[in-house]
PDBML (XML) file of the C-alpha atoms, coordinates in Angstrom:
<?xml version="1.0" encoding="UTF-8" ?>
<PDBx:datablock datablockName="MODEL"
   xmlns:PDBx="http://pdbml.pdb.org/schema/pdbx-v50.xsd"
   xmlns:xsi="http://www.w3.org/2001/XMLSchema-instance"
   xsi:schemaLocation="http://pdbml.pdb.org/schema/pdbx-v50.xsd pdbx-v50.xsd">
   <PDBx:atom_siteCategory>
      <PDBx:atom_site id="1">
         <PDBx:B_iso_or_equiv>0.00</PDBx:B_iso_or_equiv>
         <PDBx:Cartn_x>0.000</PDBx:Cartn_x>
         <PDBx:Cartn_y>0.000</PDBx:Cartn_y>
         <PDBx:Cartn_z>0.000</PDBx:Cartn_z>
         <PDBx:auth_asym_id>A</PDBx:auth_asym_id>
         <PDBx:auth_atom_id>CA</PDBx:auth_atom_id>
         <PDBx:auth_comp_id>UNK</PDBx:auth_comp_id>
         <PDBx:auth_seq_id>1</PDBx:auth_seq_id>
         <PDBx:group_PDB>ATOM</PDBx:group_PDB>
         <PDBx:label_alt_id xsi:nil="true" />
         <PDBx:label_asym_id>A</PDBx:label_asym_id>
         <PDBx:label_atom_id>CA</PDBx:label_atom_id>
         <PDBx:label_comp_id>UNK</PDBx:label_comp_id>
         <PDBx:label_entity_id>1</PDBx:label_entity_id>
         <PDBx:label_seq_id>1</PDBx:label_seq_id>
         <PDBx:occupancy>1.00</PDBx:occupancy>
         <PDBx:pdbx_PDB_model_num>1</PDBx:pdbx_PDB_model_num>
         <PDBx:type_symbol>C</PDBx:type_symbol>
      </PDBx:atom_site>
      <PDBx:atom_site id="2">
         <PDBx:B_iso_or_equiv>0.00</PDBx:B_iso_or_equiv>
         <PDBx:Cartn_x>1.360</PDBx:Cartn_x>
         <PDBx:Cartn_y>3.236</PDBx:Cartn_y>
         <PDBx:Cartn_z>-1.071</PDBx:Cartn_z>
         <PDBx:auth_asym_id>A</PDBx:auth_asym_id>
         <PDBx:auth_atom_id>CA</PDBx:auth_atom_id>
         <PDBx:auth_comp_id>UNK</PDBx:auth_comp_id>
         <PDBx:auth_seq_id>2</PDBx:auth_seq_id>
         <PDBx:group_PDB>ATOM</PDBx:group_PDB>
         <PDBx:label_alt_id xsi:nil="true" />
         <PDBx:label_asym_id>A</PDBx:label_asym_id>
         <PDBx:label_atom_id>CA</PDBx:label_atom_id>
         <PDBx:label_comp_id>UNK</PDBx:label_comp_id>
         <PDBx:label_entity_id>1</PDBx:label_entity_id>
         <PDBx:label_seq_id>2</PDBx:label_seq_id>
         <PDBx:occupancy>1.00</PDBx:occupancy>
         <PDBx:pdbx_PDB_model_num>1</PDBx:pdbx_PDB_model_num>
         <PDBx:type_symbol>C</PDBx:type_symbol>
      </PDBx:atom_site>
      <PDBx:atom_site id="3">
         <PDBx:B_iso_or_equiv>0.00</PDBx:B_iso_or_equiv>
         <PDBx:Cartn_x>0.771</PDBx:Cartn_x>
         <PDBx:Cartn_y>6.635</PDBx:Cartn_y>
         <PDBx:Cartn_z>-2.721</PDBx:Cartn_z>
         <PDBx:auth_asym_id>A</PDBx:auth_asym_id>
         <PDBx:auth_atom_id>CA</PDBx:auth_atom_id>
         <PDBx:auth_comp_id>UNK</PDBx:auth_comp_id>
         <PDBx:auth_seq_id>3</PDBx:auth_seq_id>
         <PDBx:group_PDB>ATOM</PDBx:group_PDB>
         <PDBx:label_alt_id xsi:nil="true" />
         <PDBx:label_asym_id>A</PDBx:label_asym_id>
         <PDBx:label_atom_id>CA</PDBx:label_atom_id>
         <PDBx:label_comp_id>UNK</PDBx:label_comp_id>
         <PDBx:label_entity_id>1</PDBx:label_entity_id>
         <PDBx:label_seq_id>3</PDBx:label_seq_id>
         <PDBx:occupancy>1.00</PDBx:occupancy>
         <PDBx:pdbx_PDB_model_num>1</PDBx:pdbx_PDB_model_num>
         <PDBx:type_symbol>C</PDBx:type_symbol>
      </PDBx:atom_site>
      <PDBx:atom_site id="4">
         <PDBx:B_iso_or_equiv>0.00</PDBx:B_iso_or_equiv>
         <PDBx:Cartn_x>2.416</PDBx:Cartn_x>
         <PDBx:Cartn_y>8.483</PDBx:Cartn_y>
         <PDBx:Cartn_z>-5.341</PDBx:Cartn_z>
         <PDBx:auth_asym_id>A</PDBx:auth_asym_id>
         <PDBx:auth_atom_id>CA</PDBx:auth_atom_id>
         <PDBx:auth_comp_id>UNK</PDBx:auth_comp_id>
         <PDBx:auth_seq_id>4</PDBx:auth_seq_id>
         <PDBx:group_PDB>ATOM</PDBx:group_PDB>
         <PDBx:label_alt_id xsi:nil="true" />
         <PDBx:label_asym_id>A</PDBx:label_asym_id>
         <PDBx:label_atom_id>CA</PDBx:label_atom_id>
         <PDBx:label_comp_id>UNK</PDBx:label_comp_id>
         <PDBx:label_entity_id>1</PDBx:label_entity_id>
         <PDBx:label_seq_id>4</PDBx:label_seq_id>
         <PDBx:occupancy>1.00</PDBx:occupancy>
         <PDBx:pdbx_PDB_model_num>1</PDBx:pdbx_PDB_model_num>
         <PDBx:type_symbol>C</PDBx:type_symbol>
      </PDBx:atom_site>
      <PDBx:atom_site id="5">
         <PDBx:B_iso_or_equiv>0.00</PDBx:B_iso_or_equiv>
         <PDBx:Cartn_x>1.302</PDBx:Cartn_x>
         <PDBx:Cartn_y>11.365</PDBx:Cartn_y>
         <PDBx:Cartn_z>-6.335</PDBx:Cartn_z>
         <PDBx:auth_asym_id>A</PDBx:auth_asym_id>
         <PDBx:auth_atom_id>CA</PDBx:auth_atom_id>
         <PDBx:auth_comp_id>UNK</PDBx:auth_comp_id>
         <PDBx:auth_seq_id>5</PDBx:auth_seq_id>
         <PDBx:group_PDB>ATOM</PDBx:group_PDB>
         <PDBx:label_alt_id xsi:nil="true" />
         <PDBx:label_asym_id>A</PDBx:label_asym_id>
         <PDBx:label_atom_id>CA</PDBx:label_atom_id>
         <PDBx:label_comp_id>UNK</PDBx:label_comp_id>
         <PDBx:label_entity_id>1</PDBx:label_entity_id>
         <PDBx:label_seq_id>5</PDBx:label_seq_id>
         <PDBx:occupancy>1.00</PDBx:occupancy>
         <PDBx:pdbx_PDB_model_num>1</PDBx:pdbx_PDB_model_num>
         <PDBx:type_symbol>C</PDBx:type_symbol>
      </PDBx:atom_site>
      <PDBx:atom_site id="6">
         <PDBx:B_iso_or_equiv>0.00</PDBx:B_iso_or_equiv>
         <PDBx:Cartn_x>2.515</PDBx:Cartn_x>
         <PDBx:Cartn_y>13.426</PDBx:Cartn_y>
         <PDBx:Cartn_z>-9.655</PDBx:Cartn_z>
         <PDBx:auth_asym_id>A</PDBx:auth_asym_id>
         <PDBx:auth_atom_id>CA</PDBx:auth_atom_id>
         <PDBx:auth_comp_id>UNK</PDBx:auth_comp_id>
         <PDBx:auth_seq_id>6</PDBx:auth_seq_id>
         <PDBx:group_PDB>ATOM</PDBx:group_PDB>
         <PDBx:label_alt_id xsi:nil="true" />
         <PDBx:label_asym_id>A</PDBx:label_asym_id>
         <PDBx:label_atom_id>CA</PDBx:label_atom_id>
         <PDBx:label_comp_id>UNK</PDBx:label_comp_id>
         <PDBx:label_entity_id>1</PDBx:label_entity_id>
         <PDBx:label_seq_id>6</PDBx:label_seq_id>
         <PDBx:occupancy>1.00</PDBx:occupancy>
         <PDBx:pdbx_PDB_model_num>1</PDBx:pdbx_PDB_model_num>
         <PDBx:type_symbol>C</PDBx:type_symbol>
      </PDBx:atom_site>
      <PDBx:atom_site id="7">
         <PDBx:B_iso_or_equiv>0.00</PDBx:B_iso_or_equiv>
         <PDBx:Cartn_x>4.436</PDBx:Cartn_x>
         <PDBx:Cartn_y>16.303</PDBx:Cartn_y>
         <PDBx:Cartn_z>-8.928</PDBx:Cartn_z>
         <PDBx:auth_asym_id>A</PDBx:auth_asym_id>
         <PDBx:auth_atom_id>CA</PDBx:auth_atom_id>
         <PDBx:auth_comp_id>UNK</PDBx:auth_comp_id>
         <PDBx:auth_seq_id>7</PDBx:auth_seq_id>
         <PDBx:group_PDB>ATOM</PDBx:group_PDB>
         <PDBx:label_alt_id xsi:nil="true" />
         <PDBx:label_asym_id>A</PDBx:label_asym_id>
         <PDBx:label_atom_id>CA</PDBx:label_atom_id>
         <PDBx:label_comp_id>UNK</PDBx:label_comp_id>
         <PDBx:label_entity_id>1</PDBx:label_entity_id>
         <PDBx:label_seq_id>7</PDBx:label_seq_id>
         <PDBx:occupancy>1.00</PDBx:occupancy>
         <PDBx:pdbx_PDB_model_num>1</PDBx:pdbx_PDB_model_num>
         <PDBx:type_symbol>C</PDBx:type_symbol>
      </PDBx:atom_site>
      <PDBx:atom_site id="8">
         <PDBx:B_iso_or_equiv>0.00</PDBx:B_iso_or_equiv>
         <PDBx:Cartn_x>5.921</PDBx:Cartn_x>
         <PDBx:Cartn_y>18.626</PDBx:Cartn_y>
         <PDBx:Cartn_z>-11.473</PDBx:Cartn_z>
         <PDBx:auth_asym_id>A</PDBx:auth_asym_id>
         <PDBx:auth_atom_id>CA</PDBx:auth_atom_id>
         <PDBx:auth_comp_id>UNK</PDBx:auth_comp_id>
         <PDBx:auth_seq_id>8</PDBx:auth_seq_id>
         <PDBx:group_PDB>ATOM</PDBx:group_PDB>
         <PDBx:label_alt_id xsi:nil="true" />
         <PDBx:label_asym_id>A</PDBx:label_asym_id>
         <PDBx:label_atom_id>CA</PDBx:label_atom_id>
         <PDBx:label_comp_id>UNK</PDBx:label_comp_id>
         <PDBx:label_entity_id>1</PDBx:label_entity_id>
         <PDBx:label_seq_id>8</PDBx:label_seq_id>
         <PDBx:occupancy>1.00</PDBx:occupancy>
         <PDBx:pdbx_PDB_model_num>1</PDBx:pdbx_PDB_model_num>
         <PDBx:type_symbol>C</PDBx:type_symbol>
      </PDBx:atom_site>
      <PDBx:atom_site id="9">
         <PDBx:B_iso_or_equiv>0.00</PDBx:B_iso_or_equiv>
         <PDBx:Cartn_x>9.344</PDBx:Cartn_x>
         <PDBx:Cartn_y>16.887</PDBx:Cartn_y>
         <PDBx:Cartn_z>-11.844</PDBx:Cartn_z>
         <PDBx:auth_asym_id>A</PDBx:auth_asym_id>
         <PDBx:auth_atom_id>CA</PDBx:auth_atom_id>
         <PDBx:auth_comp_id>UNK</PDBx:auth_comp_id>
         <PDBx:auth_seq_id>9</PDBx:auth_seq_id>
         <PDBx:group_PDB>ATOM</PDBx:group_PDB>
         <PDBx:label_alt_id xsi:nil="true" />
         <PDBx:label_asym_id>A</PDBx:label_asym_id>
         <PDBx:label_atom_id>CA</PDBx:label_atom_id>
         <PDBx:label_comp_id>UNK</PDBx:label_comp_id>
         <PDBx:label_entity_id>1</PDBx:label_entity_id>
         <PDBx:label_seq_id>9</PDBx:label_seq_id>
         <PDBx:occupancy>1.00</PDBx:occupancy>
         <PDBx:pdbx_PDB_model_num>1</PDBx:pdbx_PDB_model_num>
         <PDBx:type_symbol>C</PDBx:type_symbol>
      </PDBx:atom_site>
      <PDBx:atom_site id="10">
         <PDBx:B_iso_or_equiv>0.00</PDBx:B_iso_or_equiv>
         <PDBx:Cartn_x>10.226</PDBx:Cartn_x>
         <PDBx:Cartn_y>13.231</PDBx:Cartn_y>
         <PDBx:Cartn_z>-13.477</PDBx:Cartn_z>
         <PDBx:auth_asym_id>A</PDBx:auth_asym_id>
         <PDBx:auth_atom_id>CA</PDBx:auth_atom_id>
         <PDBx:auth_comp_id>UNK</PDBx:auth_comp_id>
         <PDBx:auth_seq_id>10</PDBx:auth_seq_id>
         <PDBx:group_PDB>ATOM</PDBx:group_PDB>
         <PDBx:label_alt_id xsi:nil="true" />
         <PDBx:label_asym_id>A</PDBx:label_asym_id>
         <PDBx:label_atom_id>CA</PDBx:label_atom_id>
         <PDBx:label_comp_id>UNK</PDBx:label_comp_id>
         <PDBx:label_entity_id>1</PDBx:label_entity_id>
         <PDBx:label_seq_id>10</PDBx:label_seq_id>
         <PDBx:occupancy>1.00</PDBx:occupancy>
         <PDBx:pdbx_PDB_model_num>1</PDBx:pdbx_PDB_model_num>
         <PDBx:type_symbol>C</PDBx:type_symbol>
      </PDBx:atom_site>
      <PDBx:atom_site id="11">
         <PDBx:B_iso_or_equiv>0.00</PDBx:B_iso_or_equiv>
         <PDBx:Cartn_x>10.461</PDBx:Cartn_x>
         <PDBx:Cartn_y>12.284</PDBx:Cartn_y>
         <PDBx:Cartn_z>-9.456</PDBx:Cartn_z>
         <PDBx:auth_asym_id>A</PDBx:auth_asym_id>
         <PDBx:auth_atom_id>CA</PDBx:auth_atom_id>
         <PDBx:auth_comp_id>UNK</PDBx:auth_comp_id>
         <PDBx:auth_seq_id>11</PDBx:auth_seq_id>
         <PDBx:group_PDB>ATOM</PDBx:group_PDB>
         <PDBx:label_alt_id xsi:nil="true" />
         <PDBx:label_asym_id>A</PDBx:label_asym_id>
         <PDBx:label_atom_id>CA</PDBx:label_atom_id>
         <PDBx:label_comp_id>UNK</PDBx:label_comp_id>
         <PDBx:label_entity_id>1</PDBx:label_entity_id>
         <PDBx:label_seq_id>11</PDBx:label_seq_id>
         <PDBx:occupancy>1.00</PDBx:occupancy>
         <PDBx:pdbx_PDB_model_num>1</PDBx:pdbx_PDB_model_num>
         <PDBx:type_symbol>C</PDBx:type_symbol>
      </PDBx:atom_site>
      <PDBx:atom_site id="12">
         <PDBx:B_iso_or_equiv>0.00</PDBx:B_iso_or_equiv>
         <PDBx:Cartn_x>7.015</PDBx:Cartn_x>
         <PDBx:Cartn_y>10.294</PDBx:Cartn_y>
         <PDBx:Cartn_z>-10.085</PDBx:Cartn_z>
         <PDBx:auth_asym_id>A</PDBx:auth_asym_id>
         <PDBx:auth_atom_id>CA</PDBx:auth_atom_id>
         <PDBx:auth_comp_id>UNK</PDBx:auth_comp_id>
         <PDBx:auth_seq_id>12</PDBx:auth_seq_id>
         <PDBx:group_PDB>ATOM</PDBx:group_PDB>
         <PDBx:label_alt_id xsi:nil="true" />
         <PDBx:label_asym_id>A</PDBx:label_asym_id>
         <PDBx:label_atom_id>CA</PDBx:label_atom_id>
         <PDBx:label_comp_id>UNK</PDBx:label_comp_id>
         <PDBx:label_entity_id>1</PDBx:label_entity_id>
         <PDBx:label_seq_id>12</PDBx:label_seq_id>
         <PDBx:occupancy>1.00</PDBx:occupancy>
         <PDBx:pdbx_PDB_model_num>1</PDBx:pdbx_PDB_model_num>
         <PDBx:type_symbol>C</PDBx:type_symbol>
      </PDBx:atom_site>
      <PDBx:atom_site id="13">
         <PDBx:B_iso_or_equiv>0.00</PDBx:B_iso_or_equiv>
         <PDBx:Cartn_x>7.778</PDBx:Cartn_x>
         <PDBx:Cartn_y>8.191</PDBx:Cartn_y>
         <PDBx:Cartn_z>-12.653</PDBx:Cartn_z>
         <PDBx:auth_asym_id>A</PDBx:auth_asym_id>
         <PDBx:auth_atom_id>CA</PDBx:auth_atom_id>
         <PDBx:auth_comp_id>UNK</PDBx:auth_comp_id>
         <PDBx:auth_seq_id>13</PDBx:auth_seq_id>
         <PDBx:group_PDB>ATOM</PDBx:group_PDB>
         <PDBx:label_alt_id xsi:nil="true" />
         <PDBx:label_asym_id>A</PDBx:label_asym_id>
         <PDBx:label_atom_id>CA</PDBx:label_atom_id>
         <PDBx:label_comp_id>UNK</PDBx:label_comp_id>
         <PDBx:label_entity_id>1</PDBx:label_entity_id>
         <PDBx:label_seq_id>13</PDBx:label_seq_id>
         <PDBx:occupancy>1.00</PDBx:occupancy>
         <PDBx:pdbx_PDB_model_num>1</PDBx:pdbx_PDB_model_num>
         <PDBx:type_symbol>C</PDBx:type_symbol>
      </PDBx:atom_site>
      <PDBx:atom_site id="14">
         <PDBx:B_iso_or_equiv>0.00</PDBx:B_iso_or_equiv>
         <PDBx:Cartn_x>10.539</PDBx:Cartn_x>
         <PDBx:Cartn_y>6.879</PDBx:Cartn_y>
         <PDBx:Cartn_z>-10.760</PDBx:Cartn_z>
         <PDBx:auth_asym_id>A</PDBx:auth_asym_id>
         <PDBx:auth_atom_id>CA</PDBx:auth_atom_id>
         <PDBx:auth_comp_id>UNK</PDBx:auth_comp_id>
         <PDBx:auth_seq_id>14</PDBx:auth_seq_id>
         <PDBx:group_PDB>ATOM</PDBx:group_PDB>
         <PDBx:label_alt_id xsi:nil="true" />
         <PDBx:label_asym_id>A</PDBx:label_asym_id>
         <PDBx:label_atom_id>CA</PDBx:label_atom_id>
         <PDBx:label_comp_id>UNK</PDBx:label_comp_id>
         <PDBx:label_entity_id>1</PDBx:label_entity_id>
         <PDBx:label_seq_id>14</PDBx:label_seq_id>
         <PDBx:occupancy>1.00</PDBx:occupancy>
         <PDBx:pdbx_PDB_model_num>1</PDBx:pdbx_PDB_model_num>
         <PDBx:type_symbol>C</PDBx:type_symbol>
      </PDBx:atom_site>
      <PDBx:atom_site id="15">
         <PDBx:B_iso_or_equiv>0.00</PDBx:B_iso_or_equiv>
         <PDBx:Cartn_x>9.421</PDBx:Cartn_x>
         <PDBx:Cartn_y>5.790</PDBx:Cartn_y>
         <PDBx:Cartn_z>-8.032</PDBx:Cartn_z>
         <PDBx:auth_asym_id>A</PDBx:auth_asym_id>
         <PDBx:auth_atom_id>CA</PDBx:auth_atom_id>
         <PDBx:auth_comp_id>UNK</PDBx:auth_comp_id>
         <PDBx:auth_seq_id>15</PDBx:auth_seq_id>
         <PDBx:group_PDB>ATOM</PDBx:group_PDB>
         <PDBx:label_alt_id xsi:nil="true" />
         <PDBx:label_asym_id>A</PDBx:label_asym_id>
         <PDBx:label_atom_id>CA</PDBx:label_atom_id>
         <PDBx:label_comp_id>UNK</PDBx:label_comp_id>
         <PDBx:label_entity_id>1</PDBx:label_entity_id>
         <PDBx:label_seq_id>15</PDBx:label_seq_id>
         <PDBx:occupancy>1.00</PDBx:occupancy>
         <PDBx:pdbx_PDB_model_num>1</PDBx:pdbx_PDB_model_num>
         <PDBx:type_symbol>C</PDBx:type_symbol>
      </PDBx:atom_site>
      <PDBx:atom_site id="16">
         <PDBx:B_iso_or_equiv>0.00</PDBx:B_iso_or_equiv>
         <PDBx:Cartn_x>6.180</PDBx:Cartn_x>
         <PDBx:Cartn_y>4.812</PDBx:Cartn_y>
         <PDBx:Cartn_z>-9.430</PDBx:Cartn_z>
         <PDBx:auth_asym_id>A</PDBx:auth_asym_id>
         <PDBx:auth_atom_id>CA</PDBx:auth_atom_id>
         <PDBx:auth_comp_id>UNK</PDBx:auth_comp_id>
         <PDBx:auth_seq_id>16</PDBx:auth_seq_id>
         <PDBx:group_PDB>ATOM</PDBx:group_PDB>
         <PDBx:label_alt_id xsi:nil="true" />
         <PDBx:label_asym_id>A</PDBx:label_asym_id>
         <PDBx:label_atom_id>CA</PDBx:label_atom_id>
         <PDBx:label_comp_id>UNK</PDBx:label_comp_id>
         <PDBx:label_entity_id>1</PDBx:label_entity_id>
         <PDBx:label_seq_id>16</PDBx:label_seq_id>
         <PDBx:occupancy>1.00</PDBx:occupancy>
         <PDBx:pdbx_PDB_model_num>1</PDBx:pdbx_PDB_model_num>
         <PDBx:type_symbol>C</PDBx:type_symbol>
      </PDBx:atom_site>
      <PDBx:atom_site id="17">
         <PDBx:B_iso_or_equiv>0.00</PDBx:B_iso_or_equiv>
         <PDBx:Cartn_x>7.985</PDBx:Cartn_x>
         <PDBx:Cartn_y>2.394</PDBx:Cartn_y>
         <PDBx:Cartn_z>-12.408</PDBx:Cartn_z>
         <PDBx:auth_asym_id>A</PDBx:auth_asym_id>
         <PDBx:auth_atom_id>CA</PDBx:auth_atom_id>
         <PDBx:auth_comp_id>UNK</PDBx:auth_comp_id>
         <PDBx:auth_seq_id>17</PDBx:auth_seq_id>
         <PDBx:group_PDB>ATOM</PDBx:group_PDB>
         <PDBx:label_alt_id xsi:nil="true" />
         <PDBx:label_asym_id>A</PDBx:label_asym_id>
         <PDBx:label_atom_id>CA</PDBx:label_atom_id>
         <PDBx:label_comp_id>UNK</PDBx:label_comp_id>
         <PDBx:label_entity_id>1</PDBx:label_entity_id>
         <PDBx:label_seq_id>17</PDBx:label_seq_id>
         <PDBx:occupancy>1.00</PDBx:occupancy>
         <PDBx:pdbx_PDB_model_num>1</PDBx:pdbx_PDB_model_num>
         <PDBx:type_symbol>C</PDBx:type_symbol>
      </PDBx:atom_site>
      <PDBx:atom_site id="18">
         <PDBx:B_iso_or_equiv>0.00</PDBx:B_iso_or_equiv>
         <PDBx:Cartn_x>10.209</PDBx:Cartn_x>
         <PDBx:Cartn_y>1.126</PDBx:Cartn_y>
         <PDBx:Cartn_z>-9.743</PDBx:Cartn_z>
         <PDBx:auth_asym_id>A</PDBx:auth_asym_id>
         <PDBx:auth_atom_id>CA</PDBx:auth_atom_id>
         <PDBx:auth_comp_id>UNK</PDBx:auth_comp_id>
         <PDBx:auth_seq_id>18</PDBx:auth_seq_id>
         <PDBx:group_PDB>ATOM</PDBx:group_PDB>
         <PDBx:label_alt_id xsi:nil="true" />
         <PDBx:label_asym_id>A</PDBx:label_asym_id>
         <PDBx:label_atom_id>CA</PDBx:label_atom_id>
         <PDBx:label_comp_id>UNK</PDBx:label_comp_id>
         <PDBx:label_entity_id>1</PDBx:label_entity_id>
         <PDBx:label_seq_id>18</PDBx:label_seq_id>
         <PDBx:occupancy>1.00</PDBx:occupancy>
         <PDBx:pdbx_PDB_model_num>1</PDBx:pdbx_PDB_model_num>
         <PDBx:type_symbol>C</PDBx:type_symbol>
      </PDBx:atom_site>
      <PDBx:atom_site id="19">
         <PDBx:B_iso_or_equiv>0.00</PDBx:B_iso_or_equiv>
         <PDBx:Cartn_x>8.000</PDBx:Cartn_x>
         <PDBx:Cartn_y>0.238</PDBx:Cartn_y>
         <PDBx:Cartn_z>-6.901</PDBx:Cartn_z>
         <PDBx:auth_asym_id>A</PDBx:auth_asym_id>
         <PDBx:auth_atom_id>CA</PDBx:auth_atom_id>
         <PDBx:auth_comp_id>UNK</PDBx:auth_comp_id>
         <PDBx:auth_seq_id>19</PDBx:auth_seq_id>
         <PDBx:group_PDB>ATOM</PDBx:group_PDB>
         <PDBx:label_alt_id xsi:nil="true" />
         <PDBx:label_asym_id>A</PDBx:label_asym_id>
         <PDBx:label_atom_id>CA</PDBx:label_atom_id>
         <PDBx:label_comp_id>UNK</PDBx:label_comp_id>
         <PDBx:label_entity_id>1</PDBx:label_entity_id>
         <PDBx:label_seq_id>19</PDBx:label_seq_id>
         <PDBx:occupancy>1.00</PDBx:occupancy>
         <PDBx:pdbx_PDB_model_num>1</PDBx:pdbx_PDB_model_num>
         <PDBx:type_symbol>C</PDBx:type_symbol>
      </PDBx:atom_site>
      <PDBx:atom_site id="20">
         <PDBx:B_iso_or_equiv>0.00</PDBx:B_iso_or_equiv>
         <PDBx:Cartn_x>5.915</PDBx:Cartn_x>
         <PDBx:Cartn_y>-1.517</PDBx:Cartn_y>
         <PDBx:Cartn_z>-9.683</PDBx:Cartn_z>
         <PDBx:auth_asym_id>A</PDBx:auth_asym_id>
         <PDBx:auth_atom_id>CA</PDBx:auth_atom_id>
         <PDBx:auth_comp_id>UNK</PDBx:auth_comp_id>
         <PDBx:auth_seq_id>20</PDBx:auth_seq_id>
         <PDBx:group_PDB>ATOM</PDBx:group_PDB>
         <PDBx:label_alt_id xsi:nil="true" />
         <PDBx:label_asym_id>A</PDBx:label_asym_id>
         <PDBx:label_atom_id>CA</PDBx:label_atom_id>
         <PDBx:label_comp_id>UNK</PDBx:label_comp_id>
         <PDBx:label_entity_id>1</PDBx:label_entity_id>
         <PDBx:label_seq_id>20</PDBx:label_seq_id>
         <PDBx:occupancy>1.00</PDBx:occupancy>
         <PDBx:pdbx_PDB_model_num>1</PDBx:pdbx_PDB_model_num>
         <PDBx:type_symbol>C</PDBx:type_symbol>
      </PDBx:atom_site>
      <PDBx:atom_site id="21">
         <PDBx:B_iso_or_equiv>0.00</PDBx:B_iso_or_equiv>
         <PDBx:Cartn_x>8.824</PDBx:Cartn_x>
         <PDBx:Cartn_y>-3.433</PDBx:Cartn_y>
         <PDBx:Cartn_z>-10.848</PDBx:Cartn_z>
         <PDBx:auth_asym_id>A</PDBx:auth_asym_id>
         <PDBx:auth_atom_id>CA</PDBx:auth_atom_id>
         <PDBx:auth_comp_id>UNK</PDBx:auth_comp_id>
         <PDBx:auth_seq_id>21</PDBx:auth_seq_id>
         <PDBx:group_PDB>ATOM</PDBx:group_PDB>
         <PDBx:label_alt_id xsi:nil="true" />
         <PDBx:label_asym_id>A</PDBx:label_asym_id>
         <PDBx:label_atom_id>CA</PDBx:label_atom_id>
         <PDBx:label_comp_id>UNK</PDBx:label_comp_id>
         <PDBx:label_entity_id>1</PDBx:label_entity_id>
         <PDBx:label_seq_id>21</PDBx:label_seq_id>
         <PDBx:occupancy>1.00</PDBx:occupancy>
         <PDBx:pdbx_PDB_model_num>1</PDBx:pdbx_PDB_model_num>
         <PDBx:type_symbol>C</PDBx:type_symbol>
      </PDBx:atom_site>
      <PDBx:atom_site id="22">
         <PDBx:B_iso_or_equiv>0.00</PDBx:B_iso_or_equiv>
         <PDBx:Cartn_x>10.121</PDBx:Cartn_x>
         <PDBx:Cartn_y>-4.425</PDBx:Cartn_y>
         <PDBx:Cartn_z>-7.664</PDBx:Cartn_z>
         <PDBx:auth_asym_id>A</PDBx:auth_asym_id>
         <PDBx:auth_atom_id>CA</PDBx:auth_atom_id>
         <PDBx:auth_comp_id>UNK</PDBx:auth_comp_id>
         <PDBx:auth_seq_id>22</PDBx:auth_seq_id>
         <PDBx:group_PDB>ATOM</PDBx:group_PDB>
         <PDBx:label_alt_id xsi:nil="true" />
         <PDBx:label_asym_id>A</PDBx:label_asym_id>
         <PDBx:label_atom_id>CA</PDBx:label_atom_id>
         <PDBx:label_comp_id>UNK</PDBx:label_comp_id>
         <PDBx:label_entity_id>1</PDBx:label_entity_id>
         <PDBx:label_seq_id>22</PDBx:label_seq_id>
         <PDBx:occupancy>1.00</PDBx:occupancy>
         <PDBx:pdbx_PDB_model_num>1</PDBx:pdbx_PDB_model_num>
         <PDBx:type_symbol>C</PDBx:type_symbol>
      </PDBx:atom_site>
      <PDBx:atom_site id="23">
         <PDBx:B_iso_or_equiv>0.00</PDBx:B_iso_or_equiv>
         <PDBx:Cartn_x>6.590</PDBx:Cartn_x>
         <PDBx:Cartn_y>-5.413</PDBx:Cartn_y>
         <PDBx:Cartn_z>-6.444</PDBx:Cartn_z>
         <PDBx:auth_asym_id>A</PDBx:auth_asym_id>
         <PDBx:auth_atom_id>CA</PDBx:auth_atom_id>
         <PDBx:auth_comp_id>UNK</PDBx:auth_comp_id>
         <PDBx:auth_seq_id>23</PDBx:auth_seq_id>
         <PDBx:group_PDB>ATOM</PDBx:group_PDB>
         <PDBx:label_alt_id xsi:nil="true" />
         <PDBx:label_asym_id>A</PDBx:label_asym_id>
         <PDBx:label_atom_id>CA</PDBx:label_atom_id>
         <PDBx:label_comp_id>UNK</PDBx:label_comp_id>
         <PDBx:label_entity_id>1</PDBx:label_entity_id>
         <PDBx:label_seq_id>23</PDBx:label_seq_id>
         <PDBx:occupancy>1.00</PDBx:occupancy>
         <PDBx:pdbx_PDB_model_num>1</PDBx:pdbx_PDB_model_num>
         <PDBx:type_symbol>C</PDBx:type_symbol>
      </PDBx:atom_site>
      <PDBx:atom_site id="24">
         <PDBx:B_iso_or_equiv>0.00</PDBx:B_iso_or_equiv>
         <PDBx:Cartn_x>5.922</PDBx:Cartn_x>
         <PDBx:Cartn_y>-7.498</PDBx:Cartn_y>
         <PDBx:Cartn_z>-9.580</PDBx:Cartn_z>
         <PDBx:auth_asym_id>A</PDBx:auth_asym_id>
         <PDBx:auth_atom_id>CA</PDBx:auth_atom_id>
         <PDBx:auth_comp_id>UNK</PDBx:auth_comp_id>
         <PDBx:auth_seq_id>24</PDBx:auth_seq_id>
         <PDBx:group_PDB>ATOM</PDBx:group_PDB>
         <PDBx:label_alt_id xsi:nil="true" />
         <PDBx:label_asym_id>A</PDBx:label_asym_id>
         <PDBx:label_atom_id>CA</PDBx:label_atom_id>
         <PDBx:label_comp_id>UNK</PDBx:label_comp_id>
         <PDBx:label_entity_id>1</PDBx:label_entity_id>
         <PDBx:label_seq_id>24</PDBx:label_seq_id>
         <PDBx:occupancy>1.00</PDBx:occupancy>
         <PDBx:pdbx_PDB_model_num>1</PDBx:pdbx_PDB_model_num>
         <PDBx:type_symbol>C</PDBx:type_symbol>
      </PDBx:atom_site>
      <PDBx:atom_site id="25">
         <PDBx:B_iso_or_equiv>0.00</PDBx:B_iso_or_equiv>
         <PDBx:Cartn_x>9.699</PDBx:Cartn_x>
         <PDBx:Cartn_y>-8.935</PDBx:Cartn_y>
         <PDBx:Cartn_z>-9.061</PDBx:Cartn_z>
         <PDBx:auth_asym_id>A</PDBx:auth_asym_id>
         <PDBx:auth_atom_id>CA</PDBx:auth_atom_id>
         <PDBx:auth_comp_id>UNK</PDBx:auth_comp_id>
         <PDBx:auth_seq_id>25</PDBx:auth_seq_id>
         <PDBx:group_PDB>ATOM</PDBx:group_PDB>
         <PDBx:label_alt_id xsi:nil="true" />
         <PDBx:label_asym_id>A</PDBx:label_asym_id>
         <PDBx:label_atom_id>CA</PDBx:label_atom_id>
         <PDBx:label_comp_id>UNK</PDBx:label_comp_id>
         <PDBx:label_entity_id>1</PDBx:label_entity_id>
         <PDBx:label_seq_id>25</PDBx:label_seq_id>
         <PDBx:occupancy>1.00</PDBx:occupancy>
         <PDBx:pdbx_PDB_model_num>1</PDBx:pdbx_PDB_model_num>
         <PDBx:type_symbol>C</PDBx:type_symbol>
      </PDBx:atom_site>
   </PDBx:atom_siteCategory>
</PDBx:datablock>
């Protein structure tokens, strides 16, 4: 359980796509 929320830098997508890769790992 988490929550990432979109800011204005490429922060997100970060630790979005890696949390969902590491989960799914």
């Amino acid at each position: 359980l988490g929550a990432v929320i979109r800011g204005s830098t490429p922060h997100f997508e970060y630790v979005a796509g890696e949390c969902a890769k590491g989960i799914a790992q």
